[in-house]
N, C-alpha and C. Protein backbone atom coordinates (compact mmCIF):
# COMPACT_ATOMS: atom_id res chain seq x y z
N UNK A 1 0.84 -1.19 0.00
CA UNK A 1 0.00 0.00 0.00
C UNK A 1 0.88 1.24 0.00
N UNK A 2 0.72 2.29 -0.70
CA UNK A 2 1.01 3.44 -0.85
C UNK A 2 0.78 4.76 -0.31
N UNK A 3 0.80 5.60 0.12
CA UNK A 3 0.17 6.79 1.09
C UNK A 3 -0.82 7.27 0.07
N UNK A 4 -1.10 7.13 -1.29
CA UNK A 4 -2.45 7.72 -2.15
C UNK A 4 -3.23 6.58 -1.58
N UNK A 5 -3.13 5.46 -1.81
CA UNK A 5 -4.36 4.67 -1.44
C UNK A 5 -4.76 4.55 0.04
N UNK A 6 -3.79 5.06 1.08
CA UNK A 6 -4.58 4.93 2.30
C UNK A 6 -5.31 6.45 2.80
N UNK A 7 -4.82 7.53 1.83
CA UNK A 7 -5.12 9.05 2.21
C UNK A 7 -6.70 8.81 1.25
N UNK A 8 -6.20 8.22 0.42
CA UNK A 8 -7.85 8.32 -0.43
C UNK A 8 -8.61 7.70 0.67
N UNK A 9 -8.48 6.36 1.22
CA UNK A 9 -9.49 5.62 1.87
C UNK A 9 -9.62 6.28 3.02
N UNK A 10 -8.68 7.25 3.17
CA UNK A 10 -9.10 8.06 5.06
C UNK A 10 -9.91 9.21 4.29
N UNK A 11 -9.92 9.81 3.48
CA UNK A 11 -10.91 11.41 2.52
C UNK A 11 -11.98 10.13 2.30
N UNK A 12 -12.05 9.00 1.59
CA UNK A 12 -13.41 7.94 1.39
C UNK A 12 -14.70 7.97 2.90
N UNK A 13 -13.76 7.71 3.93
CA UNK A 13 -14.68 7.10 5.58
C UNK A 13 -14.92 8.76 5.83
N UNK A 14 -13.56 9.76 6.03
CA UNK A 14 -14.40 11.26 6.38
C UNK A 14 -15.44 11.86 5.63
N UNK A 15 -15.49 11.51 4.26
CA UNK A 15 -16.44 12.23 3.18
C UNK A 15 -18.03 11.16 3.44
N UNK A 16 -17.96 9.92 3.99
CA UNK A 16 -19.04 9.44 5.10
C UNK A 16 -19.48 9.72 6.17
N UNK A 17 -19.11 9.89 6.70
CA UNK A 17 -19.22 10.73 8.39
C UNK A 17 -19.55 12.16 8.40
N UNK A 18 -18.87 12.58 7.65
CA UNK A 18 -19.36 14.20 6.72
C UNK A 18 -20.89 14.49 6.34
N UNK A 19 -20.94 13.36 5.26
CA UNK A 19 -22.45 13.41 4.70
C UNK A 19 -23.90 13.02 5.59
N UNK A 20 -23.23 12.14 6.31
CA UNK A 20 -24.43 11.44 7.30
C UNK A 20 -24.45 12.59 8.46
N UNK A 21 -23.58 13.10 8.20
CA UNK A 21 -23.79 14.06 9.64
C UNK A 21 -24.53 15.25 9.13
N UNK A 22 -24.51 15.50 7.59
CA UNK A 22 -25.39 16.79 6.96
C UNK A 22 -26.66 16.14 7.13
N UNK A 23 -26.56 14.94 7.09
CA UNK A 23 -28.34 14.03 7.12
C UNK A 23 -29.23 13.99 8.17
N UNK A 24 -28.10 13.70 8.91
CA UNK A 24 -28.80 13.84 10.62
C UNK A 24 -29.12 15.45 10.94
N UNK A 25 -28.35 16.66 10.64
CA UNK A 25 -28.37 17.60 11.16
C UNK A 25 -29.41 18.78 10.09
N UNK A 26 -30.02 18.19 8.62
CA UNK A 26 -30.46 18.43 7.61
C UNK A 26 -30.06 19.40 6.79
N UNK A 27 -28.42 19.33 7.34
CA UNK A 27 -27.52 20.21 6.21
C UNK A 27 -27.29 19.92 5.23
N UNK A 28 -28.07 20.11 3.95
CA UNK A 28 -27.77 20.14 2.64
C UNK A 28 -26.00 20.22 2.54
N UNK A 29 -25.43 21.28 2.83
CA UNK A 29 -24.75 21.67 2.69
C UNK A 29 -23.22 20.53 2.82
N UNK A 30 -23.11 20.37 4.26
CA UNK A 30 -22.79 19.59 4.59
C UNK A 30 -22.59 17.96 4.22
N UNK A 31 -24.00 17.66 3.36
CA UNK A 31 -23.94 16.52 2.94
C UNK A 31 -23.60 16.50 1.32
N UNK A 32 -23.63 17.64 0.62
CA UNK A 32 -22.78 18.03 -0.59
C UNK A 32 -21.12 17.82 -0.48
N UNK A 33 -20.61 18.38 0.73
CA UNK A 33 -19.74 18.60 0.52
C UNK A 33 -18.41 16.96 1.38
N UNK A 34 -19.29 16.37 1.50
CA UNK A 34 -19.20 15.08 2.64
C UNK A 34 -18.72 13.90 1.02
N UNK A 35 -20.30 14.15 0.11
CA UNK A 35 -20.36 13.39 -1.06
C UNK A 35 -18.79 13.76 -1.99
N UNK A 36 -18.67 14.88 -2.05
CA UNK A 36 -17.39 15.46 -2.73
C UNK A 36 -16.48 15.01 -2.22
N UNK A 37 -16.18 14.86 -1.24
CA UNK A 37 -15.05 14.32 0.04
C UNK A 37 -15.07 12.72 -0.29
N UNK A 38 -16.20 12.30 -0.96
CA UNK A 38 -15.83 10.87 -0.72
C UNK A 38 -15.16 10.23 -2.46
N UNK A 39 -15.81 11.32 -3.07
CA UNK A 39 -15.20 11.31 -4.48
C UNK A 39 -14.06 11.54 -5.01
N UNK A 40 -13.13 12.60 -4.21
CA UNK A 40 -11.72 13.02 -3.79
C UNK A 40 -11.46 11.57 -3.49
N UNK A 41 -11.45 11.12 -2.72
CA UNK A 41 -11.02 9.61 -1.82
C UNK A 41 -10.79 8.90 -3.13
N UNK A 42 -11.99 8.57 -3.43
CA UNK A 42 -11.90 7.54 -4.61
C UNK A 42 -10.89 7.52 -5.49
N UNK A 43 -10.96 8.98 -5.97
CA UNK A 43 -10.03 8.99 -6.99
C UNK A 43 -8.78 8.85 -6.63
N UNK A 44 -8.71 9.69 -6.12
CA UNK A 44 -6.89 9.07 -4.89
C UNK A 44 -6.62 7.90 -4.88
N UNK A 45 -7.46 7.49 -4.51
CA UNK A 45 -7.55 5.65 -3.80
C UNK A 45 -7.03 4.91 -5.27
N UNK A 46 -7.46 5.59 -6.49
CA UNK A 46 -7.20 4.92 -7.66
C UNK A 46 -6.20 5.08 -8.37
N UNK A 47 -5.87 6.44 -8.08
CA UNK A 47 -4.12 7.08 -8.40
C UNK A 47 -3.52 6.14 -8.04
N UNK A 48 -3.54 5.62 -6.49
CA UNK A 48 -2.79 5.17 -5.85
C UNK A 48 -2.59 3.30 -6.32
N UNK A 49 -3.93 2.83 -6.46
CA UNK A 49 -4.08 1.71 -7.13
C UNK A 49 -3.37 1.46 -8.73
N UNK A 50 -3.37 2.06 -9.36
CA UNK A 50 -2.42 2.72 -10.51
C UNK A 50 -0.95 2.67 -10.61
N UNK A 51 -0.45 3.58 -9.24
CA UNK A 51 0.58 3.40 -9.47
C UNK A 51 1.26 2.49 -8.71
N UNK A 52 0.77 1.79 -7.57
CA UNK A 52 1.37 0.12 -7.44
C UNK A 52 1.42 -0.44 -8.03
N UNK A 53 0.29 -0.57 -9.26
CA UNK A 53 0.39 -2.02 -10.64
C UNK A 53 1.00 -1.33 -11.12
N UNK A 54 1.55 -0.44 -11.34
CA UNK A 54 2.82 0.26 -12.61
C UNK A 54 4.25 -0.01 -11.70
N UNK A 55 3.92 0.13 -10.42
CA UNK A 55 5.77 -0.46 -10.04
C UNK A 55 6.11 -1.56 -9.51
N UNK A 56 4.83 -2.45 -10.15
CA UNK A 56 4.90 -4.02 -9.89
C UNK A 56 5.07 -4.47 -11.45
């Protein structure tokens, strides 16, 4: 594992906890920006997945 794939998967679980907490608290806002947070992750997470199979 690489620091992109574990920083994506830590921005993946905060951009959850983020959103559910705009849900519970009925911050739109909050849960926009939770969803974005978890999409950041992803993509990271895939950078990172990327470039392990490229230096394997």
């Amino acid at each position: 594992m690489n620091k992109d794939q574990i920083k994506g998967s830590v921005k993946e679980a905060a951009g959850k906890v983020q959103e559910k907490t705009g849900e519970l608290t009925g911050n739109k806002t909050q849960q926009l920006k939770g969803a974005a947070k978890q999409v950041e992750g992803t993509v990271q997470k895939a950078y990172g997945d990327a470039k392990e199979a490229a230096r394997r």
